[in-house]
Each structure stands twice: as structure tokens, then as C-alpha cells.
Protein backbone atom coordinates (compact mmCIF):
# COMPACT_ATOMS: atom_id res chain seq x y z
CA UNK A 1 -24.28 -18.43 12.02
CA UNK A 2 -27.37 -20.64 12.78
CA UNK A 3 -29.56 -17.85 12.37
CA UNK A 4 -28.23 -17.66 8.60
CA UNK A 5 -29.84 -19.49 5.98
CA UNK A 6 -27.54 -21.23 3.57
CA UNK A 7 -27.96 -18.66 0.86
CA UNK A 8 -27.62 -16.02 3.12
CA UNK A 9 -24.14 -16.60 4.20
CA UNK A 10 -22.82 -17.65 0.58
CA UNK A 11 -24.36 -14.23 -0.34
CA UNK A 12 -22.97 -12.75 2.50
CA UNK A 13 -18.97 -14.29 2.36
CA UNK A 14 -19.12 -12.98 -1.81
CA UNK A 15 -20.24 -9.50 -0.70
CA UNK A 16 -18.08 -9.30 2.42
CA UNK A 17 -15.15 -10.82 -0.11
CA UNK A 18 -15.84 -8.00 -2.34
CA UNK A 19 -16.21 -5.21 0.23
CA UNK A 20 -12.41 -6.42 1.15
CA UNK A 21 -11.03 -5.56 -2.09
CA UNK A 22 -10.45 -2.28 -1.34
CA UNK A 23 -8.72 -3.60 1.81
CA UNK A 24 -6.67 -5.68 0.08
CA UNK A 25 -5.40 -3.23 -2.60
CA UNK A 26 -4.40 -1.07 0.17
CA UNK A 27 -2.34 -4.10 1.19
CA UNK A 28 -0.51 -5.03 -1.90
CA UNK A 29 -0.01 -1.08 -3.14
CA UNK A 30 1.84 -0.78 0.32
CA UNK A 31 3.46 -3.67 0.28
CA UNK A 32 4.60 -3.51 -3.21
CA UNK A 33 6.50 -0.08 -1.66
CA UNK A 34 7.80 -2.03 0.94
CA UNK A 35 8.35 -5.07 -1.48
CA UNK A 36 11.32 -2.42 -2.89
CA UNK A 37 12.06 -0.55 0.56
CA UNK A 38 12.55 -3.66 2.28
CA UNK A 39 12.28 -6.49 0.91
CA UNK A 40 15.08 -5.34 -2.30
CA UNK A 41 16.84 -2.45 -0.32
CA UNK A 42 17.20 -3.72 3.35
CA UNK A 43 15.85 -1.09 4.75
CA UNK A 44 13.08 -1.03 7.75
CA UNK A 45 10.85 2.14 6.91
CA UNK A 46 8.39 3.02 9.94
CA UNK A 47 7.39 6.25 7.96
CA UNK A 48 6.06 3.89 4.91
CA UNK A 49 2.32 4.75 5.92
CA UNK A 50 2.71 8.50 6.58
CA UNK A 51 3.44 8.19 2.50
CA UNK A 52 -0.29 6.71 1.93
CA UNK A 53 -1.85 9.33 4.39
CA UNK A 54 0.58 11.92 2.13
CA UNK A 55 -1.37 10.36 -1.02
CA UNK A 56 -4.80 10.60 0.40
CA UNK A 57 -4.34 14.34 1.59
CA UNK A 58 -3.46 15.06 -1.55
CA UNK A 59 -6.10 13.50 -3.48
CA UNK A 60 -8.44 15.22 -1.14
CA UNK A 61 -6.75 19.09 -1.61
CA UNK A 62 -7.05 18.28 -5.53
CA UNK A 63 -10.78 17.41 -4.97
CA UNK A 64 -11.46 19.80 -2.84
CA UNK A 65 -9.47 22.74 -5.87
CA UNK A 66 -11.52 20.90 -8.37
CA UNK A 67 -14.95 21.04 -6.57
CA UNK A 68 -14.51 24.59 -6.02
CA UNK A 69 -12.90 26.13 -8.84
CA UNK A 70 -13.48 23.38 -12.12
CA UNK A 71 -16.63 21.28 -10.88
CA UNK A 72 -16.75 20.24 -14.36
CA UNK A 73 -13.92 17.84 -13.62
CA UNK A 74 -15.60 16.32 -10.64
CA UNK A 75 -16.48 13.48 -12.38
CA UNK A 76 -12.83 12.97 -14.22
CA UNK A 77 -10.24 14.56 -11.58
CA UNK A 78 -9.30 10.83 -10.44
CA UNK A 79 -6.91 10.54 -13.18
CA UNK A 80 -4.98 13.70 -12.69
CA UNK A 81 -5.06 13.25 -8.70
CA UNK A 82 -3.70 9.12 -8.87
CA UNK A 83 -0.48 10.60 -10.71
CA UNK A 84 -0.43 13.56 -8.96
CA UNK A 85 -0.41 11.80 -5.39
CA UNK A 86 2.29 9.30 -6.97
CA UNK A 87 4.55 12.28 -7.68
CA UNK A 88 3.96 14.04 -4.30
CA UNK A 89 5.37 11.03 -2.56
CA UNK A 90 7.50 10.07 -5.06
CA UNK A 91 9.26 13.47 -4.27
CA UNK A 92 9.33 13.57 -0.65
CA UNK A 93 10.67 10.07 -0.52
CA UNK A 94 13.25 11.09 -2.61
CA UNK A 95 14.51 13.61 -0.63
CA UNK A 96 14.05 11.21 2.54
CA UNK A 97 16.56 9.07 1.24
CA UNK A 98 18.81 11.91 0.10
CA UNK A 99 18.97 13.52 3.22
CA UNK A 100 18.51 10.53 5.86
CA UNK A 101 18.39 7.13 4.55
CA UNK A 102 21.54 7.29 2.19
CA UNK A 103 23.30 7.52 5.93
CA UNK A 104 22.01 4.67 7.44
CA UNK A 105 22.26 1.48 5.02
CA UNK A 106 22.86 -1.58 6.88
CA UNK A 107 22.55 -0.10 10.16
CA UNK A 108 18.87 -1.24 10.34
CA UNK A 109 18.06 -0.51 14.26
CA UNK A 110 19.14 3.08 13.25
CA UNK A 111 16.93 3.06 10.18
CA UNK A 112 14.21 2.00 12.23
CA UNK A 113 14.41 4.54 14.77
CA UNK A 114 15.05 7.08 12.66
CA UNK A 115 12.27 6.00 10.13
CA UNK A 116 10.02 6.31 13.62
CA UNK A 117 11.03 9.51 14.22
CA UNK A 118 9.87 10.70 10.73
CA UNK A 119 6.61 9.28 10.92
CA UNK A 120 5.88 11.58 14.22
CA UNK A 121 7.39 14.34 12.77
CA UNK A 122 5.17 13.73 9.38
CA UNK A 123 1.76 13.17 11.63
CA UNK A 124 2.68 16.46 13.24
CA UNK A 125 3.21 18.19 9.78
CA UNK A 126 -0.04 17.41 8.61
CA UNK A 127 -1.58 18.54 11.81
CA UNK A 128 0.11 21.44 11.19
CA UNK A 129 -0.46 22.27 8.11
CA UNK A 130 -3.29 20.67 7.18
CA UNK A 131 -5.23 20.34 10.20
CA UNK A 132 -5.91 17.42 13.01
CA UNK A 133 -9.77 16.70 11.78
CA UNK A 134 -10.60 13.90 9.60
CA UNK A 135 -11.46 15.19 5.65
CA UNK A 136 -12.48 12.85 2.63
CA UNK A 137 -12.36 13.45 -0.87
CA UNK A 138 -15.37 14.10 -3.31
CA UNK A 139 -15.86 11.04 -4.79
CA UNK A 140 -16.99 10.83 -8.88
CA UNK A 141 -20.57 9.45 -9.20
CA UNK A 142 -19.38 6.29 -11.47
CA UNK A 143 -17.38 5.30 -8.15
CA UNK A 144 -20.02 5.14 -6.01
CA UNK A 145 -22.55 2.44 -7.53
CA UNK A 146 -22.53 -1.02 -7.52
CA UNK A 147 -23.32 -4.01 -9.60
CA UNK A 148 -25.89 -6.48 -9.16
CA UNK A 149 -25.05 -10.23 -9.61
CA UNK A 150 -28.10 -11.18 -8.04
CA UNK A 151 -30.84 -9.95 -6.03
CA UNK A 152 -29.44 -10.66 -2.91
CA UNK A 153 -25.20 -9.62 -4.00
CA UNK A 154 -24.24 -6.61 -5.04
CA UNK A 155 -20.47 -5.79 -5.95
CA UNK A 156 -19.16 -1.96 -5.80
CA UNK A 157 -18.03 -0.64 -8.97
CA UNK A 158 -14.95 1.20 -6.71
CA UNK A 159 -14.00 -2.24 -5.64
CA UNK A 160 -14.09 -4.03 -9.08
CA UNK A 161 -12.02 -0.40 -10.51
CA UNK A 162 -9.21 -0.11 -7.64
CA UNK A 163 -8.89 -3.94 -8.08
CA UNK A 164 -8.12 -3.43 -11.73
CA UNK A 165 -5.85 -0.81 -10.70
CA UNK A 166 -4.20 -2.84 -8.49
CA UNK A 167 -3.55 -6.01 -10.91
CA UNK A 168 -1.93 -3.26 -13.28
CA UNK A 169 0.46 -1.43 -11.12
CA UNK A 170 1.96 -4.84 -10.24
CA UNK A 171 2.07 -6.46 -13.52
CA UNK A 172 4.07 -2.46 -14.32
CA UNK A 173 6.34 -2.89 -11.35
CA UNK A 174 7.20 -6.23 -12.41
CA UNK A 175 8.35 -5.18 -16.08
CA UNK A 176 9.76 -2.43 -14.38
CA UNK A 177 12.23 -4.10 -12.56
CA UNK A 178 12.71 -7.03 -15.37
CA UNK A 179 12.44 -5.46 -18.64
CA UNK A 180 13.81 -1.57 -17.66
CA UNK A 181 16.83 -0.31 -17.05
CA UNK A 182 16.65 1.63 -13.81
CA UNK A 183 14.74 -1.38 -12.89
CA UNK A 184 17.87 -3.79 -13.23
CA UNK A 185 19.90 -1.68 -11.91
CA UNK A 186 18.07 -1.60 -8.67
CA UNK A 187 18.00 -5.02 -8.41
CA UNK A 188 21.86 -5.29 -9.38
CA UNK A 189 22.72 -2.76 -6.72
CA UNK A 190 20.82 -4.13 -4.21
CA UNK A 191 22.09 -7.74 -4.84
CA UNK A 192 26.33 -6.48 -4.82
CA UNK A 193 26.86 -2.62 -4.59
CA UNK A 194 30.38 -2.33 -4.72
CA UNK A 195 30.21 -4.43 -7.61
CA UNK A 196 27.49 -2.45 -9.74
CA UNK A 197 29.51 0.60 -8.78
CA UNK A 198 32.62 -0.77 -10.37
CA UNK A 199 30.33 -0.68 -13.72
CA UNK A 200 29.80 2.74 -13.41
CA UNK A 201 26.18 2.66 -12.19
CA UNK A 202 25.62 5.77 -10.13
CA UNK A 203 24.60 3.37 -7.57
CA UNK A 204 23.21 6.75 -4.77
CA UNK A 205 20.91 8.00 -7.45
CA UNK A 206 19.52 4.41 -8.40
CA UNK A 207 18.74 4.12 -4.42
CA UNK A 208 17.19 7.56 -4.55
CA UNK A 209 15.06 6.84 -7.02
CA UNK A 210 14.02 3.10 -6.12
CA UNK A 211 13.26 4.47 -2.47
CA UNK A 212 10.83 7.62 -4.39
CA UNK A 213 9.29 4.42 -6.38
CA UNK A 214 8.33 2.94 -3.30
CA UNK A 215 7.18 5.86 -1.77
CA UNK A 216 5.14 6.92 -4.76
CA UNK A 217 3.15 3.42 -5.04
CA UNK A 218 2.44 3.97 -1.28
CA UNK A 219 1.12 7.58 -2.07
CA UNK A 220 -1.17 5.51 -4.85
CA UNK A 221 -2.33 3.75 -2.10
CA UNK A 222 -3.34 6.80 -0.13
CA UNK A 223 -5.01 8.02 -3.45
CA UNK A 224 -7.26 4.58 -3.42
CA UNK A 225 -7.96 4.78 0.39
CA UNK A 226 -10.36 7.69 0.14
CA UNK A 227 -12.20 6.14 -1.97
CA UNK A 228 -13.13 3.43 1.34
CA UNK A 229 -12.58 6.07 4.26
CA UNK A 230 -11.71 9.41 5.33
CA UNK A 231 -7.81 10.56 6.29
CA UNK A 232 -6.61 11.72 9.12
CA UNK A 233 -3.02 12.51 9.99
CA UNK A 234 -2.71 9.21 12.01
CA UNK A 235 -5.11 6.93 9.61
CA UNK A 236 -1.62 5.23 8.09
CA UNK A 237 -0.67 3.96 11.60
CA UNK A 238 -3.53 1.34 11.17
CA UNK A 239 -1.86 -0.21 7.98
CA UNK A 240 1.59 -0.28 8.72
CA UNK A 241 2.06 -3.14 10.69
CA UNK A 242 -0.36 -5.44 8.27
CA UNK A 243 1.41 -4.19 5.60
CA UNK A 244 5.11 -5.62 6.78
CA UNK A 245 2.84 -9.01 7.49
CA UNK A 246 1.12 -9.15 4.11
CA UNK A 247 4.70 -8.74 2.46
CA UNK A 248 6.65 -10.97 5.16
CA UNK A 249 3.32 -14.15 4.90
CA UNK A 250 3.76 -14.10 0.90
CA UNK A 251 7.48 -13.97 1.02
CA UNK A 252 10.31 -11.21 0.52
CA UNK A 253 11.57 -11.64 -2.32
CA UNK A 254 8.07 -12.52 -4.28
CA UNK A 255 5.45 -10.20 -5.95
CA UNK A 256 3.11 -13.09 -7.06
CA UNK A 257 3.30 -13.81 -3.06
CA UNK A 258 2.76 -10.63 -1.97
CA UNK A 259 -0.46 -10.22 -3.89
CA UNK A 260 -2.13 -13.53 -2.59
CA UNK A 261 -1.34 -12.60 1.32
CA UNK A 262 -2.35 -9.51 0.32
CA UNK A 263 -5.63 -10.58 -1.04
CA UNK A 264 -5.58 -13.76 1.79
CA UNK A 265 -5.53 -11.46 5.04
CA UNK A 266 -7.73 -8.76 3.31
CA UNK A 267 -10.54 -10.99 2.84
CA UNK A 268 -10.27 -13.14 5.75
CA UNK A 269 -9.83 -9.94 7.75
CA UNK A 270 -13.36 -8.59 5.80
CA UNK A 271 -15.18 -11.79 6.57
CA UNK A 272 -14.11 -12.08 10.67
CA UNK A 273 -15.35 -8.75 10.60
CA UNK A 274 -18.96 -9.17 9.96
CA UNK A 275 -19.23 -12.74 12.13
CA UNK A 276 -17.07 -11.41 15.36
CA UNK A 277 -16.14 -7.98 17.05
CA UNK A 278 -13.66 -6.00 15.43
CA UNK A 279 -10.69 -6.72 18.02
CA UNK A 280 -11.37 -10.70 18.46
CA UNK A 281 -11.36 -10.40 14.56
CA UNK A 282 -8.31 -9.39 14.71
CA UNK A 283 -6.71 -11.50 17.27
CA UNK A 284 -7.81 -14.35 15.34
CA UNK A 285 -6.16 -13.25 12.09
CA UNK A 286 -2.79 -12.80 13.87
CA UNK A 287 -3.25 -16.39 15.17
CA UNK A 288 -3.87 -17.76 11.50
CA UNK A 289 -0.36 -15.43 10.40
CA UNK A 290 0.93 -16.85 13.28
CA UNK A 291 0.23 -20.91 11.91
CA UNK A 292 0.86 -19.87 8.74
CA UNK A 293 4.67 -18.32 9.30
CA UNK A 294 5.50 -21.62 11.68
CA UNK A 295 4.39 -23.74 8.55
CA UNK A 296 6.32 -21.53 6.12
CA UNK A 297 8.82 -19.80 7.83
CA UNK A 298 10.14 -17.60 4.92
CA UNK A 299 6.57 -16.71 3.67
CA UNK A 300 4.23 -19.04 1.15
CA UNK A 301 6.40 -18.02 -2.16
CA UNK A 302 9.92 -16.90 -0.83
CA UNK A 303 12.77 -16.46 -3.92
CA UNK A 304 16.09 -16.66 -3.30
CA UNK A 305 17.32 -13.46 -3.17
CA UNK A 306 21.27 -12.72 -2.55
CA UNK A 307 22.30 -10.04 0.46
């Protein structure tokens, strides 16, 4: 850093915080899936990321339709694809827990394994089907420019939009599950089922459609990752594992926690980056999550939450 003037690195930490933003509503879109998945329903889904990848492949196939049949939607087919990708996953997740998960509650080694197993069998579907080389999506000109603060910072508008996005679909889930009422009854049937049942809640189809929830917001995510890099039928594997972390650091049973980890490792993680090599980078954010989770051992903004 002494070769850095002082201006230089402020300008470089508020563009390397920006360029993070993406990262970090990667983070929080899967975590808020695994905010319901796990932290609500108990359950430990390995497969979580082969739901983004599902998003992102299908935000590419609908660019790719639109580019080639209506290219007078290029600049506007973001807002039927973000939907669109939600209700792919949304589907297949629902059918997940129909045909699999629905066995397996509280038996969470089994859920894990079997959650494993469905993430290979999903990488190999898309290779499959869709093909084993990497393919982006067509990206509207109004996402790819940038603002400029300054003359030596400039912010990308994609950032600034998918951060927006972000804020929203979190601020939704969180009347969804307070003010709705699917959403309280998720919450009631995960805190006693037997309980909720005894009131006549269909308690199996509330779990089906909380698990499809999750799995849609994750397919969201996929939606917003090609707008930072290309998909691939393994690119989910590399967001799994900081995904559980972002949710376990801010706390299980807290949204408002989940955001800030997930906008704390993001940007740390964006900054390391551009000082260090990738792989020290990263061994020196799992240190930090390391400190962090011996200082708060239930995450920065754990609720109590009954089980």
C-alpha cells in the first residue's frame, strides 16, 4: 500500500466497496433462502446453490429467446426473466420437498446427504441438458454503465440497481412472514407442528411452499449473478459454503443480521481481493469469521427462536 497515495486508496476501498455489491446481494438473496430453509425449517440444504445456477440458466435461455426472436425487448426482458427465474425454482423446490424433503425432517445428517446427492445429480442435469460450457446472458445497455462521483470513482449502475433490488426483496420477505398469512403460518409450524396442525393448518403444504419460497429467492439470486459473471453448471458450488457463513455470522434467527454479514464479508472479501492473492484473501476472511463467531457465538444479531 506504500505505493498508494492517500487519495488513491480512499478512491480505491469506495470503488472496490461498490464493485462488492453485487457480491453481497448474491449473499443475502441466498441466504435469505436459507434464512427460511434453515434457519426457520431445520433443514441443511446442500442443493441451495444448484437453485441460483437454476436462476441464472434461466435468465440466460430467456435472453438468449429474446435476442433471437423479440430483440426489441433486449433492453426490457430483465423484468419478465427476474420473475420468471423465481418461478422456475420456486417450482422445482417445490417438488424437492414433496418428493424428498417432506421424508427427512429432523433427521438432518440424512437431509444433508441427501441434499448432496441432489446437487450432483442437478450439476449433471444441466450438463446434460444444457451443456458443460460456461454461457452469460445479454445484458440491457442501462446495466452496463456506471456513475461518476468523481473523476477518479466511478459506481456501476448494475451495482447501485441489484442493491435496490436486494433492500426490497428483504423488506417483502419480512412483511411476508409478519403481516401474511402463509407467512405466519410458516413461522407457527416451524416453531410447534403438532400444535399448528391441531388448528387445522395444512401444515405439509405450508412446508412445501415455504421450502419453493426459499428456493425461488435463491433462483433471484441466480437471475442477479449474470449480471457479474457467466454460469456454469458448477458456478453455485463457489457460494454455498459463504452463504451458510453469511447467515450463521449475522445470526439464525435475524434478517436485519443477515443483511449486514452479508454486506460485511462481501465487501471485506472485495477489498482483500484487490490488496492480496485471491486464496490468502480468502484465508484471511475465514480467520476474521473465525474471531468474529468466538466473540459472538450465536452470530452478531441472534433472536430467540423456539425448536
Amino acid at each position: 500500500m506504500g505505493d498508494y497515495t492517500a487519495q488513491e486508496i480512499y478512491s480505491i476501498l469506495v470503488m472496490q466497496s461498490f464493485s462488492g455489491v453485487s457480491l453481497m446481494c448474491i449473499y443475502v438473496l441466498m441466504g435469505l433462502g436459507l434464512y427460511i430453509i434453515f434457519g426457520q425449517m431445520g433443514v441443511i440444504n446442500m442443493a441451495h446453490a444448484e437453485f441460483l445456477v437454476l436462476g441464472s440458466y434461466t435468465m440466460c435461455l430467456f435472453s438468449q429467446l429474446v435476442t433471437e426472436h423479440i430483440p426489441a425487448l433486449t433492453n426490457y426482458y430483465v423484468f419478465l426473466a427476474i420473475p420468471l427465474s423465481f418461478g422456475v425454482a420456486f417450482f422445482v423446490g417445490y417438488m424437492v420437498e414433496w418428493l424428498l424433503i417432506s421424508r427427512l425432517y429432523k433427521r438432518p445428517l440424512d437431509t444433508l446427504l441427501a441434499t448432496w446427492g441432489l446437487s450432483l445429480i442437478m450439476q449433471q442435469c444441466f450438463r446434460t441438458f444444457i451443456g458443460a460450457r460456461e454461457t452469460s446472458a445479454t445484458l440491457p445497455e442501462w446495466l452496463l454503465g456506471s456513475w461518476s462521483v468523481s473523476d477518479s470513482i466511478d459506481i456501476p449502475i448494475s451495482g447501485l440497481v441489484l442493491l435496490v433490488l436486494t433492500a426490497a426483496l428483504t423488506i417483502g420477505l419480512v412483511l411476508y412472514t409478519t403481516r401474511t398469512r402463509m407467512g405466519l403460518r410458516m413461522r407457527a409450524t416451524t416453531q410447534n407442528r403438532e400444535m399448528t396442525g391441531a388448528l387445522g393448518i395444512n401444515t405439509k403444504m405450508t412446508d412445501r411452499v415455504s421450502f419453493g419460497i426459499a428456493c425461488g429467492i435463491s433462483g433471484i439470486a441466480g437471475a442477479f449473478f449474470t449480471t457479474m459473471a457467466s454460469t456454469s453448471p458448477s458456478a453455485g458450488t463457489n457460494y454455498i459454503v459463504d452463504s451458510f457463513l453469511v447467515l450463521v455470522v449475522g445470526g439464525l434467527g435475524s434478517l436485519l443480521g443477515l443483511f449486514i454479514s452479508g454486506a460485511f464479508l462481501a465487501l471485506l472479501s472485495s477489498i482483500l481481493e484487490f490488496f492480496m492473492t485471491g486464496s490468502l484473501a480468502k484465508v484471511l476472511l475465514y480467520v476474521i469469521i473465525f474471531i468474529v463467531l468466538m466473540r459472538f457465538t450465536k452470530g452478531l444479531f441472534s433472536d430467540k427462536v423456539r425448536t
